[in-house]
N, C-alpha and C. Protein backbone atom coordinates (compact mmCIF):
# COMPACT_ATOMS: atom_id res chain seq x y z
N UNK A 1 197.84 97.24 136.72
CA UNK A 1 196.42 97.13 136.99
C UNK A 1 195.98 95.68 136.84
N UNK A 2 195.03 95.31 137.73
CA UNK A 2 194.75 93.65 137.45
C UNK A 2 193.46 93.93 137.15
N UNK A 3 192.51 92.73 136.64
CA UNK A 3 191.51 92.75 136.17
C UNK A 3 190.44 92.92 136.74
N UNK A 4 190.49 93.31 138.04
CA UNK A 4 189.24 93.70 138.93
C UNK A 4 189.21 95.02 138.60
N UNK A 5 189.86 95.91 138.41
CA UNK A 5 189.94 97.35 138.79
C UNK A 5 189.44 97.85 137.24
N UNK A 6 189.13 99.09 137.50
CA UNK A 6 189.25 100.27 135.89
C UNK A 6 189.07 101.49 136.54
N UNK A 7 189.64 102.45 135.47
CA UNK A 7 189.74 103.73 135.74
C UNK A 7 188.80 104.13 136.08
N UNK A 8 189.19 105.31 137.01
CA UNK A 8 187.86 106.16 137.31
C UNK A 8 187.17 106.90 136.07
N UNK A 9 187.55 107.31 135.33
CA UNK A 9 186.97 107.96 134.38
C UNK A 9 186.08 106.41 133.40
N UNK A 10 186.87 105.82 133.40
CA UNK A 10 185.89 104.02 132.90
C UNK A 10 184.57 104.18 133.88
N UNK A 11 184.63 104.34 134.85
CA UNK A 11 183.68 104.25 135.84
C UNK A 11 182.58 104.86 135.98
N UNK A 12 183.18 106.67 135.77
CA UNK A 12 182.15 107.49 135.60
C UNK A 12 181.31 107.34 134.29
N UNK A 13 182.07 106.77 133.29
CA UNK A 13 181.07 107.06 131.52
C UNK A 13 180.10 105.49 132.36
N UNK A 14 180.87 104.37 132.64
CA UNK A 14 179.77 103.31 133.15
C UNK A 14 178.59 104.10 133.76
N UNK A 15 179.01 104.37 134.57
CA UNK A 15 177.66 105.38 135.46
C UNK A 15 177.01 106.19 134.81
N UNK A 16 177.26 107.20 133.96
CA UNK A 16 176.37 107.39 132.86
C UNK A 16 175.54 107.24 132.01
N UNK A 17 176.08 106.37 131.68
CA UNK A 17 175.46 105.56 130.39
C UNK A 17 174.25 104.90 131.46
N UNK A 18 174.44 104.05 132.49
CA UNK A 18 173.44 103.41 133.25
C UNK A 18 172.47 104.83 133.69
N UNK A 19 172.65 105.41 133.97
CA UNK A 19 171.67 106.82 134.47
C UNK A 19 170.69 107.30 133.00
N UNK A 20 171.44 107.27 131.77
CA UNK A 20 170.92 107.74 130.65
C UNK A 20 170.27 106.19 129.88
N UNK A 21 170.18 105.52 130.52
CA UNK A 21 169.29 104.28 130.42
C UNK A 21 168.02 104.15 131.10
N UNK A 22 168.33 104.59 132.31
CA UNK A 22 167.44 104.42 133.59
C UNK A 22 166.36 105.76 133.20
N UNK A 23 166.58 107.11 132.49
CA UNK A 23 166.13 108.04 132.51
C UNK A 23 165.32 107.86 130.99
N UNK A 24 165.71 106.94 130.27
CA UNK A 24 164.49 106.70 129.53
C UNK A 24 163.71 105.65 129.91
N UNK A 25 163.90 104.57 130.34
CA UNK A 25 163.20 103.55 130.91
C UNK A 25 162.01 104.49 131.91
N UNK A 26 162.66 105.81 132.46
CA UNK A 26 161.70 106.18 133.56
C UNK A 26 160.69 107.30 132.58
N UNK A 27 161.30 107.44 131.42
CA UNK A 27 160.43 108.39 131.01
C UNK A 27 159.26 107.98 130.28
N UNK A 28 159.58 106.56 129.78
CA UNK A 28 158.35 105.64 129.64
C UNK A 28 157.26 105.24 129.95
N UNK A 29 157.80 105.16 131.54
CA UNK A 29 156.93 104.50 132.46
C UNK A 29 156.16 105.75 133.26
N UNK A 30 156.99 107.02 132.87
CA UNK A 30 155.96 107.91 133.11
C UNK A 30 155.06 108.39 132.36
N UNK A 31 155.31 108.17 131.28
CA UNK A 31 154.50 108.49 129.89
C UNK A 31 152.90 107.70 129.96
N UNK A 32 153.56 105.97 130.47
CA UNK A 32 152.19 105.10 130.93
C UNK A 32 151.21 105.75 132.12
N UNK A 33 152.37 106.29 133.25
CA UNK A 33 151.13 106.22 134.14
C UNK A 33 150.53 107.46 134.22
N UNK A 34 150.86 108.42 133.16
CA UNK A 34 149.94 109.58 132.64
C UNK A 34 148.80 109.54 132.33
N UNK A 35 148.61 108.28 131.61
CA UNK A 35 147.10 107.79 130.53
C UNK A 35 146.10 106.96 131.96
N UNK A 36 146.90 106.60 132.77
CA UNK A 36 146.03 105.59 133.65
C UNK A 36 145.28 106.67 134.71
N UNK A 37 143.94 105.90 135.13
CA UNK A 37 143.23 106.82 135.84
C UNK A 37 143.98 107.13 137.10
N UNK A 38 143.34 107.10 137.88
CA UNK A 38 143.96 107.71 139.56
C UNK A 38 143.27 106.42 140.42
N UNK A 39 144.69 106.06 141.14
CA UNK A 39 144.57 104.71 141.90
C UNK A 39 143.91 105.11 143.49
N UNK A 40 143.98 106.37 143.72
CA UNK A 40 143.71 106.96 144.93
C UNK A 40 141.92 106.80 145.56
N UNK A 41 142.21 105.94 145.98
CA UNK A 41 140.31 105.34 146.37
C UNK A 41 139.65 106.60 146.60
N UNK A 42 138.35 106.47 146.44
CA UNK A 42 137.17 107.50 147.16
C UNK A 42 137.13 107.37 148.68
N UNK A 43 137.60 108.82 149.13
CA UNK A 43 136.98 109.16 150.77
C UNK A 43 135.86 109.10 150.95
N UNK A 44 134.97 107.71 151.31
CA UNK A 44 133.82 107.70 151.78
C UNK A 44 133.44 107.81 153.50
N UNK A 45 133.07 108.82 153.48
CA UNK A 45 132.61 109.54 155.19
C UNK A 45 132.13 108.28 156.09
N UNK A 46 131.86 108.08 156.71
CA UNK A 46 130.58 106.81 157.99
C UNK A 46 129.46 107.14 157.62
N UNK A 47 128.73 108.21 157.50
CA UNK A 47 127.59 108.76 157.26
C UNK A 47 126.84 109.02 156.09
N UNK A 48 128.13 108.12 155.23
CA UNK A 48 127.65 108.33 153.48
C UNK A 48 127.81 106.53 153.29
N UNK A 49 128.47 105.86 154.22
CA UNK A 49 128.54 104.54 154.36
C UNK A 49 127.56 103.48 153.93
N UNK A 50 127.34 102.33 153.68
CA UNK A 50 126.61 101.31 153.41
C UNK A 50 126.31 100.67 154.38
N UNK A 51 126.86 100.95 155.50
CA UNK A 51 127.68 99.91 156.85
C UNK A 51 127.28 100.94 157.87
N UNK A 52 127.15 101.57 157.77
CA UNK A 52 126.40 103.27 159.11
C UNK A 52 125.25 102.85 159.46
N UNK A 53 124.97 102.18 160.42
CA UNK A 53 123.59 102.22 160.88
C UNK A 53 122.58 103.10 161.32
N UNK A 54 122.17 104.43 160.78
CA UNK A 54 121.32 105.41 161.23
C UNK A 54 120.47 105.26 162.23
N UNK A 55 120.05 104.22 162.36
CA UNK A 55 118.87 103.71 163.26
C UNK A 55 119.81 103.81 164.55
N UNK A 56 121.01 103.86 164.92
CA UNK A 56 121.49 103.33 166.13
C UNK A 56 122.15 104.79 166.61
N UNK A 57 122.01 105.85 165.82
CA UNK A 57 122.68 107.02 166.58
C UNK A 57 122.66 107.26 167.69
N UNK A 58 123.11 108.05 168.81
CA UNK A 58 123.02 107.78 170.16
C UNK A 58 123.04 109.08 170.95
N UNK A 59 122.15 109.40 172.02
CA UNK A 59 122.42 110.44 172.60
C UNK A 59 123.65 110.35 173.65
N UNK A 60 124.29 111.80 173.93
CA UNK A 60 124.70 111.81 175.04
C UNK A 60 124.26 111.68 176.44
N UNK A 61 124.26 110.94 177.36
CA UNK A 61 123.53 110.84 178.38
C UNK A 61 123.85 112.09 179.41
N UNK A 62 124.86 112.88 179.20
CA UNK A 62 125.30 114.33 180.05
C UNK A 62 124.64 115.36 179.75
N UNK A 63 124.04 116.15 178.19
CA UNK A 63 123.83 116.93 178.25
C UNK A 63 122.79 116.48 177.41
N UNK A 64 122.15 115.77 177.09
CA UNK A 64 121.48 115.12 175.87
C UNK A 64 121.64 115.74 174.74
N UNK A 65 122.25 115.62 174.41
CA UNK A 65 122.68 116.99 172.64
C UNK A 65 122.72 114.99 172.10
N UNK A 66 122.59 115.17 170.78
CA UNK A 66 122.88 113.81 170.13
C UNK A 66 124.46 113.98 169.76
N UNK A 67 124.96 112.88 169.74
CA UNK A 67 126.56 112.51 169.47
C UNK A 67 126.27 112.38 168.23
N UNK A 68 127.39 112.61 167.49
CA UNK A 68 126.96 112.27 165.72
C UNK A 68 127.83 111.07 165.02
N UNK A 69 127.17 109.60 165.98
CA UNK A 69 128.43 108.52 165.77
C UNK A 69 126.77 107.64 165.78
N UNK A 70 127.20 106.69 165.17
CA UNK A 70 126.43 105.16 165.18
C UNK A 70 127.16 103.80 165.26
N UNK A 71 126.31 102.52 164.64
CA UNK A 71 126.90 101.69 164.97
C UNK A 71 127.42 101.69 163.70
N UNK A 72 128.54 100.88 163.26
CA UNK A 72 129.10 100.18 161.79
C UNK A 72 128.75 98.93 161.51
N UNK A 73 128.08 98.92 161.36
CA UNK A 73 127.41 97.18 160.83
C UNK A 73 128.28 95.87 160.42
N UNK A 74 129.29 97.15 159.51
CA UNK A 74 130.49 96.10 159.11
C UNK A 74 131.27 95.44 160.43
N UNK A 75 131.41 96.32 161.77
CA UNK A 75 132.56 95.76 162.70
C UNK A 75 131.22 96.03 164.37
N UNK A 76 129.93 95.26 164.16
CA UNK A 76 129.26 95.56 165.18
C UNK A 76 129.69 94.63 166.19
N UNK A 77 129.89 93.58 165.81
CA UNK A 77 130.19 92.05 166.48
C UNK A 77 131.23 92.59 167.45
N UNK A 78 132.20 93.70 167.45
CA UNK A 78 133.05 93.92 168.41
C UNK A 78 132.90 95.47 169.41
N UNK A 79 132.14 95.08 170.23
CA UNK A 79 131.47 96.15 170.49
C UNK A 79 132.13 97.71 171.23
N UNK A 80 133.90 97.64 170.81
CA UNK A 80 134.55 98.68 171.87
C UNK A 80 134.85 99.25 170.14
N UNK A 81 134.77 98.80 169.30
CA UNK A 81 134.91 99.63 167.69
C UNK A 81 134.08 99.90 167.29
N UNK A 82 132.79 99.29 167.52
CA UNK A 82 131.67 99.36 166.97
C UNK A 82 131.14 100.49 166.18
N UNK A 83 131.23 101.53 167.28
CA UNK A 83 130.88 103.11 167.24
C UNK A 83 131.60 103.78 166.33
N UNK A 84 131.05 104.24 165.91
CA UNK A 84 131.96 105.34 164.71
C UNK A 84 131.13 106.75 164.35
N UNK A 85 131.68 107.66 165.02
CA UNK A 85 131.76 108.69 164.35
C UNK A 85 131.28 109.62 162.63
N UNK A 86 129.91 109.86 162.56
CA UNK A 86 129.71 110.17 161.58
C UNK A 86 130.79 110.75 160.47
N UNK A 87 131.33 111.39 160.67
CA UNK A 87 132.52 112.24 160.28
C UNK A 87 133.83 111.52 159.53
N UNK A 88 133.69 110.08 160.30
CA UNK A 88 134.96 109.00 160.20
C UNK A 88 134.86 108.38 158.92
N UNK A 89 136.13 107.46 158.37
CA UNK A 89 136.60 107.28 157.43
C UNK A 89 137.24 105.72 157.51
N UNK A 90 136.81 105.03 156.53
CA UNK A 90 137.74 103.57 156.58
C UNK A 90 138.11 103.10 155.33
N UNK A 91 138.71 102.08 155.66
CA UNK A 91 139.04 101.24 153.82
C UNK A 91 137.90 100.47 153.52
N UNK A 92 137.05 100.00 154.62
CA UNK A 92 136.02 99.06 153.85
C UNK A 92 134.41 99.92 153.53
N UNK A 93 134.60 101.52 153.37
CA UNK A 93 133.42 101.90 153.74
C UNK A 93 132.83 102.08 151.70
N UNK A 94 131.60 101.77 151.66
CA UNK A 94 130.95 101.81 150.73
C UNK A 94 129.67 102.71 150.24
N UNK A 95 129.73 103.72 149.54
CA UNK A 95 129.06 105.04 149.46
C UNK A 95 127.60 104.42 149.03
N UNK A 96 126.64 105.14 150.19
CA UNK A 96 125.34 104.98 149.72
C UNK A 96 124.42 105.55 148.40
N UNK A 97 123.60 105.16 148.03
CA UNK A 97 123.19 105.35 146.83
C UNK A 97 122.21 106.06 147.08
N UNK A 98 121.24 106.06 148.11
CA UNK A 98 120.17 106.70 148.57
C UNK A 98 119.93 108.24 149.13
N UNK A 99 121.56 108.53 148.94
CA UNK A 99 121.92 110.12 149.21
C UNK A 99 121.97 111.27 148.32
């Protein structure tokens, strides 16, 4: 045998021992992120938005029923996104207080 090599059974307790290391290290770190709140942002709607322009809702011009979309204040400047969907959902949307 030369000095690169070791038994398989050398190999498997190595592997062990690294797994029964790794499995407290992980049981730690699950222990931490037990106590921490929840990283999972608030689903804020378009229509519960800060950035929903109410004033700009829009009829359908086919049947006139109202569409239930406005402008987004946050992305008006580009006017083929503009529109959004009451119903819709983003990362930059900010829940109104006045609801």
């Amino acid at each position: 045998m030369n000095n690169d090599t070791i038994s398989r059974q050398a190999a498997i307790d190595a592997v062990s021992r690294g797994c029964q290391e790794f499995r407290g290290i992980f049981a730690k770190c699950e222990k931490n992120l037990n106590v921490l709140p929840s990283v999972q942002p608030e689903i804020v709607r378009c229509h519960k938005c800060i950035h929903w322009d109410r004033d700009t809702v829009r009829q359908n011009s086919n049947d006139e029923r109202w569409w239930n979309e406005a402008i987004c204040e946050r992305y008006s400047n580009e006017i083929w996104t503009s529109w959004k969907d009451a119903d819709w959902f983003c990362a930059d949307a900010e829940r109104r207080t006045d609801d």
